[in-house]
N, C-alpha and C. Protein backbone atom coordinates (compact mmCIF):
# COMPACT_ATOMS: atom_id res chain seq x y z
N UNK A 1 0.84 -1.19 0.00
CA UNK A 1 0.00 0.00 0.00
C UNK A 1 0.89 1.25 0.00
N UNK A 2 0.52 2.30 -0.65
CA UNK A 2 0.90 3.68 -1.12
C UNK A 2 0.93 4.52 0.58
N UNK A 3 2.10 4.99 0.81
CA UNK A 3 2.01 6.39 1.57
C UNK A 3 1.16 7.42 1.56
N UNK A 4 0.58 7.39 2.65
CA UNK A 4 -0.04 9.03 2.53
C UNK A 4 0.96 10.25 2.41
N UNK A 5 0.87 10.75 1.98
CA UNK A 5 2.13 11.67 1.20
C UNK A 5 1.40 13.06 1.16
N UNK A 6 1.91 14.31 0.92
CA UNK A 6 1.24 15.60 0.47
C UNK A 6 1.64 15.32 -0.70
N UNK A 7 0.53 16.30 -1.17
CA UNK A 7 0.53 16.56 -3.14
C UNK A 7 2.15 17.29 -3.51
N UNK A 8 2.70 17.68 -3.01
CA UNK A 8 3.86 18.08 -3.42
C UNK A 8 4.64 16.69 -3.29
N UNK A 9 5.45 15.86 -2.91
CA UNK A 9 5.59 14.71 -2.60
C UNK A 9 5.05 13.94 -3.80
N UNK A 10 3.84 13.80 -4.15
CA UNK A 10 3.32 13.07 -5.04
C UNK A 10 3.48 13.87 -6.52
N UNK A 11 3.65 15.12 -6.68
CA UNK A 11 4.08 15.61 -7.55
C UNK A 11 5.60 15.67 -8.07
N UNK A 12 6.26 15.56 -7.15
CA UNK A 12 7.63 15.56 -7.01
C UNK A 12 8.05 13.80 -7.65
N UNK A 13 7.03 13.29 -6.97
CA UNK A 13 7.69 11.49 -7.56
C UNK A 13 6.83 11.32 -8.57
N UNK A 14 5.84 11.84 -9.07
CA UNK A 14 5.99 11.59 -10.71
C UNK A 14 6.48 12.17 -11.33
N UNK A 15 6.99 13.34 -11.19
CA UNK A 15 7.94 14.02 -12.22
C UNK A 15 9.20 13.12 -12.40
N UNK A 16 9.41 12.45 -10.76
CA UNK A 16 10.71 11.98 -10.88
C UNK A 16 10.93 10.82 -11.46
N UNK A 17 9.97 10.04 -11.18
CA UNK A 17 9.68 8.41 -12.08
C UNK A 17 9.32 8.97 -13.19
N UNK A 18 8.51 9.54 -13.84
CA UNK A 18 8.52 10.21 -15.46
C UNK A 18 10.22 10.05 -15.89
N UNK A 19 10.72 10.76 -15.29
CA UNK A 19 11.69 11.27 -15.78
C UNK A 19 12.72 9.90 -15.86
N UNK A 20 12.96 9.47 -14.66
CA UNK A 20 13.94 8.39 -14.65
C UNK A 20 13.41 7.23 -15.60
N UNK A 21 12.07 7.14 -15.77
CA UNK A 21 11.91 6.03 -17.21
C UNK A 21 12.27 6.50 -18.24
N UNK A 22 11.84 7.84 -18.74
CA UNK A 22 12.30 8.04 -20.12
C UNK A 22 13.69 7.92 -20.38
N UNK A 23 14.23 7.93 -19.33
CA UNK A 23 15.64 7.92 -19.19
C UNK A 23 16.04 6.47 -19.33
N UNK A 24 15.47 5.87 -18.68
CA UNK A 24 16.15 4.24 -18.98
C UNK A 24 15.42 3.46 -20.18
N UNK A 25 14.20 4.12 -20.65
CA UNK A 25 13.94 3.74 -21.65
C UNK A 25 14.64 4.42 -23.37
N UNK A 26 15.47 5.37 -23.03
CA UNK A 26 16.34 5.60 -24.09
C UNK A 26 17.37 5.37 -23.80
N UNK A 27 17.91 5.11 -22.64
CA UNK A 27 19.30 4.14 -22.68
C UNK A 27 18.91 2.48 -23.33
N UNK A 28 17.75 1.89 -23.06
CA UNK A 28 17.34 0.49 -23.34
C UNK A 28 17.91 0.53 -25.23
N UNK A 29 16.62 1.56 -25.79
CA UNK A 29 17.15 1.60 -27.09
C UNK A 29 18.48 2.32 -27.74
N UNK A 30 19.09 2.71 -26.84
CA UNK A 30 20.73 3.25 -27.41
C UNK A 30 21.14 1.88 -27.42
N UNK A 31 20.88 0.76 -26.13
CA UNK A 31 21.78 -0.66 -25.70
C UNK A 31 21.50 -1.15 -27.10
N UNK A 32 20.20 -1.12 -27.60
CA UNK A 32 19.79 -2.17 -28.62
C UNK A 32 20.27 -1.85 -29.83
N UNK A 33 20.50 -0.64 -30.19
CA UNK A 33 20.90 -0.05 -31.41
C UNK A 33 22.57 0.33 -31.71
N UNK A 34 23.51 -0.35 -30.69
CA UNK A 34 24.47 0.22 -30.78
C UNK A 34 25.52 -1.16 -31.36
N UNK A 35 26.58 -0.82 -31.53
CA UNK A 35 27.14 -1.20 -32.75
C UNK A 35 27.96 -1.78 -31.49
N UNK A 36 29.33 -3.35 -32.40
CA UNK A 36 29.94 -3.89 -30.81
C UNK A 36 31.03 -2.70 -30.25
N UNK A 37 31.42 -2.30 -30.89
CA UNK A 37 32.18 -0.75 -30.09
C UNK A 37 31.80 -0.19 -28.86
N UNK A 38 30.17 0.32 -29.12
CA UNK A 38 29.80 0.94 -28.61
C UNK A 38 28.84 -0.02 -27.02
N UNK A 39 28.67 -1.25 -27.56
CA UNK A 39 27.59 -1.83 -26.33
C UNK A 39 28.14 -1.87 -25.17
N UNK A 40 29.70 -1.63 -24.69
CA UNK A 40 29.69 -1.31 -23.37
C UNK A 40 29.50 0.02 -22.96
N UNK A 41 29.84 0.83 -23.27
CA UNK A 41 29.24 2.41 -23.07
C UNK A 41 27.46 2.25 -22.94
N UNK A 42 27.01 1.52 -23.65
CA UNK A 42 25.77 1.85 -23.66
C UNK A 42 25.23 1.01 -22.50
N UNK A 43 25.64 -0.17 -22.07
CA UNK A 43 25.26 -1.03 -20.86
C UNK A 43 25.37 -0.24 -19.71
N UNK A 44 26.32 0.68 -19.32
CA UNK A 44 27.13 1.31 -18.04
C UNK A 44 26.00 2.44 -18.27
N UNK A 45 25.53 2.93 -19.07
CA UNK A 45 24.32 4.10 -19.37
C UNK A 45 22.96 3.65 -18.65
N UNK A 46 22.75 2.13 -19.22
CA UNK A 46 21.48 1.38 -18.82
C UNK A 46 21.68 0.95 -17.34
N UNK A 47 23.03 0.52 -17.10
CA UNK A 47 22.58 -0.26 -16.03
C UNK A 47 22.44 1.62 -13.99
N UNK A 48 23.13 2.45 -15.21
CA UNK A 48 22.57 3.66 -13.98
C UNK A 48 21.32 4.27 -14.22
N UNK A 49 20.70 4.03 -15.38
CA UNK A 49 19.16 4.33 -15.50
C UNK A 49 18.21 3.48 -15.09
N UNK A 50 18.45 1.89 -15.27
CA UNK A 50 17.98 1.57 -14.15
C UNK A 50 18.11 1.44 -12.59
N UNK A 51 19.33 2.10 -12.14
CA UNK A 51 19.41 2.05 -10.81
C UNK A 51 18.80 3.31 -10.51
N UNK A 52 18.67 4.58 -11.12
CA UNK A 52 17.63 6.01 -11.21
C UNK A 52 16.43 5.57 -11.04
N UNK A 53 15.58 4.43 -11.99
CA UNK A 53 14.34 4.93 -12.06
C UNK A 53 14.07 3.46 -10.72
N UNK A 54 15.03 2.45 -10.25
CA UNK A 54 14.06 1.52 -8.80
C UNK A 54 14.74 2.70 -8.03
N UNK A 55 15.35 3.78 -7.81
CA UNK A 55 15.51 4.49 -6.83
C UNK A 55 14.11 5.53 -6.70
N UNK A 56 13.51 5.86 -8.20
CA UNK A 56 12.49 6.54 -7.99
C UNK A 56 11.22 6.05 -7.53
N UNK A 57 11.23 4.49 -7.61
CA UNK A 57 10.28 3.52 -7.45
C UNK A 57 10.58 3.12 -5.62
N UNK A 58 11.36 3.15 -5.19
CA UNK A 58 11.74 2.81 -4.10
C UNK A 58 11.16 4.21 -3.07
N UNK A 59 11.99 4.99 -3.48
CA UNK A 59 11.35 6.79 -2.88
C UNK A 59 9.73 6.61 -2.72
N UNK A 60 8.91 6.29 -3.78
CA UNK A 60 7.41 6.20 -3.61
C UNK A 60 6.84 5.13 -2.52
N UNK A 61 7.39 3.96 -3.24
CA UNK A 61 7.04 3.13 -1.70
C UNK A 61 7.24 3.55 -0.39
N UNK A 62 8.23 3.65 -0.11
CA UNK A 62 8.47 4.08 1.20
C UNK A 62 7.72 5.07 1.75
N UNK A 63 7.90 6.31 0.96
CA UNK A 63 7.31 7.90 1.35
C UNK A 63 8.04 8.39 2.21
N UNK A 64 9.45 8.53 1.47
CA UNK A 64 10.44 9.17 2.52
C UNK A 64 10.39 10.29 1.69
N UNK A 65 10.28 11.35 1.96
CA UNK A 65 10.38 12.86 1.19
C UNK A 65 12.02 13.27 1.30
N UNK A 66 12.69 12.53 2.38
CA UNK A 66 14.44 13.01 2.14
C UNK A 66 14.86 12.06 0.84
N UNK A 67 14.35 10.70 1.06
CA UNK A 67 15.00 9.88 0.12
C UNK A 67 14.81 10.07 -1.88
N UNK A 68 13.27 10.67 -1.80
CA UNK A 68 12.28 11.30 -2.82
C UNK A 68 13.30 12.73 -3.15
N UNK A 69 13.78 13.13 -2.37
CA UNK A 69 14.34 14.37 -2.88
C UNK A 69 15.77 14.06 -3.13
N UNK A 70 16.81 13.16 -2.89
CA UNK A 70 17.63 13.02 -3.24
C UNK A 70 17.59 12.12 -4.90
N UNK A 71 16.34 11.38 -4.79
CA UNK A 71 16.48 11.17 -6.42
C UNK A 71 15.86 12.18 -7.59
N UNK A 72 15.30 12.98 -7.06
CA UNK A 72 15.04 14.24 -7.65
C UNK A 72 16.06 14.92 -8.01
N UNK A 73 16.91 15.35 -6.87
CA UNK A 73 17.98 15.85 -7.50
C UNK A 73 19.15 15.56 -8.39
N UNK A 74 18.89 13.90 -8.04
CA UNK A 74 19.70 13.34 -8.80
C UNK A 74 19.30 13.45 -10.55
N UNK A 75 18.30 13.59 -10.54
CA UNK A 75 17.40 13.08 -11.94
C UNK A 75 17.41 14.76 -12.35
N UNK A 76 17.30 15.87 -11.81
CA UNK A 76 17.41 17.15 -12.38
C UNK A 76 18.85 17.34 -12.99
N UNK A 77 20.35 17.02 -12.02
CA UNK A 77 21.43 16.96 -12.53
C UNK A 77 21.42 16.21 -13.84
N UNK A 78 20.72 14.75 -13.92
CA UNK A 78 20.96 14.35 -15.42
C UNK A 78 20.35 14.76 -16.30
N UNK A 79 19.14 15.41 -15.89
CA UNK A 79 18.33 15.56 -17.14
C UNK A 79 18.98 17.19 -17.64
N UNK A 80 19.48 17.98 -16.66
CA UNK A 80 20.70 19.06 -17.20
C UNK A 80 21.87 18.81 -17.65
N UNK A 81 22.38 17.86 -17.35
CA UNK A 81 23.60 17.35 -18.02
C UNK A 81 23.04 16.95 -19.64
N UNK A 82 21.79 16.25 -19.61
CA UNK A 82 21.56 15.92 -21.18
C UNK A 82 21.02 17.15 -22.24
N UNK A 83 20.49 18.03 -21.49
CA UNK A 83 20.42 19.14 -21.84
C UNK A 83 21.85 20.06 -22.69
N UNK A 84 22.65 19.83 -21.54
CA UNK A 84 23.67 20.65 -22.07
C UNK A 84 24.68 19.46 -23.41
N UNK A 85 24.23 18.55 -23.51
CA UNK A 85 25.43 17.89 -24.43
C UNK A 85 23.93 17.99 -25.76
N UNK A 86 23.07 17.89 -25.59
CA UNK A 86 21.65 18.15 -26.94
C UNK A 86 22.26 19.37 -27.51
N UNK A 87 23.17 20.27 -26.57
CA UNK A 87 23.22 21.95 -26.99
C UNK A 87 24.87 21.52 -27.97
N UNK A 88 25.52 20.66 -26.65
CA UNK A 88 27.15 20.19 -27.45
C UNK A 88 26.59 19.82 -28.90
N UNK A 89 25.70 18.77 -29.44
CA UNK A 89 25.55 18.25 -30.65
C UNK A 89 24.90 19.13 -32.40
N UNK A 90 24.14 20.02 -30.78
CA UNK A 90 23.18 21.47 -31.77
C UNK A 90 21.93 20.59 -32.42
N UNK A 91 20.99 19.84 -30.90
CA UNK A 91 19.75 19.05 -31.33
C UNK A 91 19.04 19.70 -30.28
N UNK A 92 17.99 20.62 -30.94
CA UNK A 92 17.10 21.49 -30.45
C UNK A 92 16.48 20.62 -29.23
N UNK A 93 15.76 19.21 -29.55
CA UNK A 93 14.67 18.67 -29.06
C UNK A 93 15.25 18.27 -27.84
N UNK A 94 16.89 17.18 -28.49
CA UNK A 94 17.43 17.15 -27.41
C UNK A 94 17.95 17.85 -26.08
N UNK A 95 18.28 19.32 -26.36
CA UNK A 95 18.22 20.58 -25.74
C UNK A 95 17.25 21.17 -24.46
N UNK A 96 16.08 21.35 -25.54
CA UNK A 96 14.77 21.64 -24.78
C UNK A 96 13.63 20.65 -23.95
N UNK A 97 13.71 19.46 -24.59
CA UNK A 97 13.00 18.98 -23.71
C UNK A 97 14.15 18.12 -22.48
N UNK A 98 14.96 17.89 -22.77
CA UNK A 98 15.73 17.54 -21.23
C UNK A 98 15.86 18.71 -20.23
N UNK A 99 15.84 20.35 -20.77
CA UNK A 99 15.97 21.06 -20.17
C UNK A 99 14.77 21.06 -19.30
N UNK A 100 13.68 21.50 -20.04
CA UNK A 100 12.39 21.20 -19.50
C UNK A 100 12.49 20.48 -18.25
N UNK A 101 12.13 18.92 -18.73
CA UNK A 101 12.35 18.46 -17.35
C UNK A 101 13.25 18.82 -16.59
N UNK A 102 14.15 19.20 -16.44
CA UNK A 102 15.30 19.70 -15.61
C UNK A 102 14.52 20.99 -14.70
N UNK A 103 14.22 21.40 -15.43
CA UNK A 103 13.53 22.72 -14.95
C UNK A 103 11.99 22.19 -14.04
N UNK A 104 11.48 21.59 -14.37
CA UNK A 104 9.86 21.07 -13.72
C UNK A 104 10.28 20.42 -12.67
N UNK A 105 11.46 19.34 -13.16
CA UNK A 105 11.87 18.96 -11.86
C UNK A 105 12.30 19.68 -10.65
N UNK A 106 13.12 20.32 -10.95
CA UNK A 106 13.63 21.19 -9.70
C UNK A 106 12.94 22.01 -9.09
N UNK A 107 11.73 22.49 -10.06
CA UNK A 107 10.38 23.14 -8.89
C UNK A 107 9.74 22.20 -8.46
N UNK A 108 9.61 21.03 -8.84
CA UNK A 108 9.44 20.34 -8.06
C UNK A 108 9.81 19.97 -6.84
N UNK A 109 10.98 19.78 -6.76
CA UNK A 109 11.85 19.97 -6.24
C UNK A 109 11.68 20.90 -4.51
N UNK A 110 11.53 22.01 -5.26
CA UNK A 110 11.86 22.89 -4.28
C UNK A 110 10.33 22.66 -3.92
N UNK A 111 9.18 23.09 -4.20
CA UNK A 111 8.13 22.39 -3.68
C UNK A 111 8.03 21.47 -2.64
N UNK A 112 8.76 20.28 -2.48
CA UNK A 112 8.53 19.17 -1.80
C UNK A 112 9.71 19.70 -0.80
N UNK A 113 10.64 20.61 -0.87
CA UNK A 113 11.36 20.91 0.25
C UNK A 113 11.04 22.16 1.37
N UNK A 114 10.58 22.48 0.62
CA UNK A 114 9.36 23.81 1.16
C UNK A 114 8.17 23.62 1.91
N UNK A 115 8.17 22.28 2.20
CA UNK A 115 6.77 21.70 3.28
C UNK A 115 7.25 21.72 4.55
């Protein structure tokens, strides 16, 4: 059974599980699409996106709002880090929408630390 949680809390961990799947679900298809050069780079990608998104899955169960906010922050740092290398390549989408989340997240963020 689910934590009683405040709506900030519950806003905060779906942004953050949003986020950490899309994330391991485009590391899944980088793993699948990558050439033998490249499949260890791309495994070491997958295997910390899935340790991101059972950390975001773990945060909800519990309903620890310290533990919820440390994968938040964790997941705003990457989704700004992917931001800024979308900008290294000069791929708009890649750019803006990691920024995005980067940005939703961290009001999120601050939201759930502000209770």
């Amino acid at each position: 059974m689910l934590p009683r949680m405040s709506t900030a809390f519950w806003v905060c961990a779906a942004i953050t599980a949003v986020s950490a799947f899309v994330s391991l679900g485009y590391s899944i298809a980088a793993l699948r699409a990558a050439t033998p050069s490249e499949r260890t780079s791309s495994m070491y990608a997958a295997a910390r996106s899935l340790a991101l998104a059972l950390g975001a899955v773990v945060a909800i169960f519990a309903g620890s709002p310290d533990f919820l906010a440390a994968v938040a922050l964790v997941m705003t740092v990457v989704q700004a880090a992917d931001a800024v290398i979308g900008a290294l390549i000069h791929d708009r989408l890649k750019t803006v929408g990691p920024a995005a989340t980067a940005a939703t997240n961290a009001v999120a963020l601050v939201w759930l630390l502000s209770q």
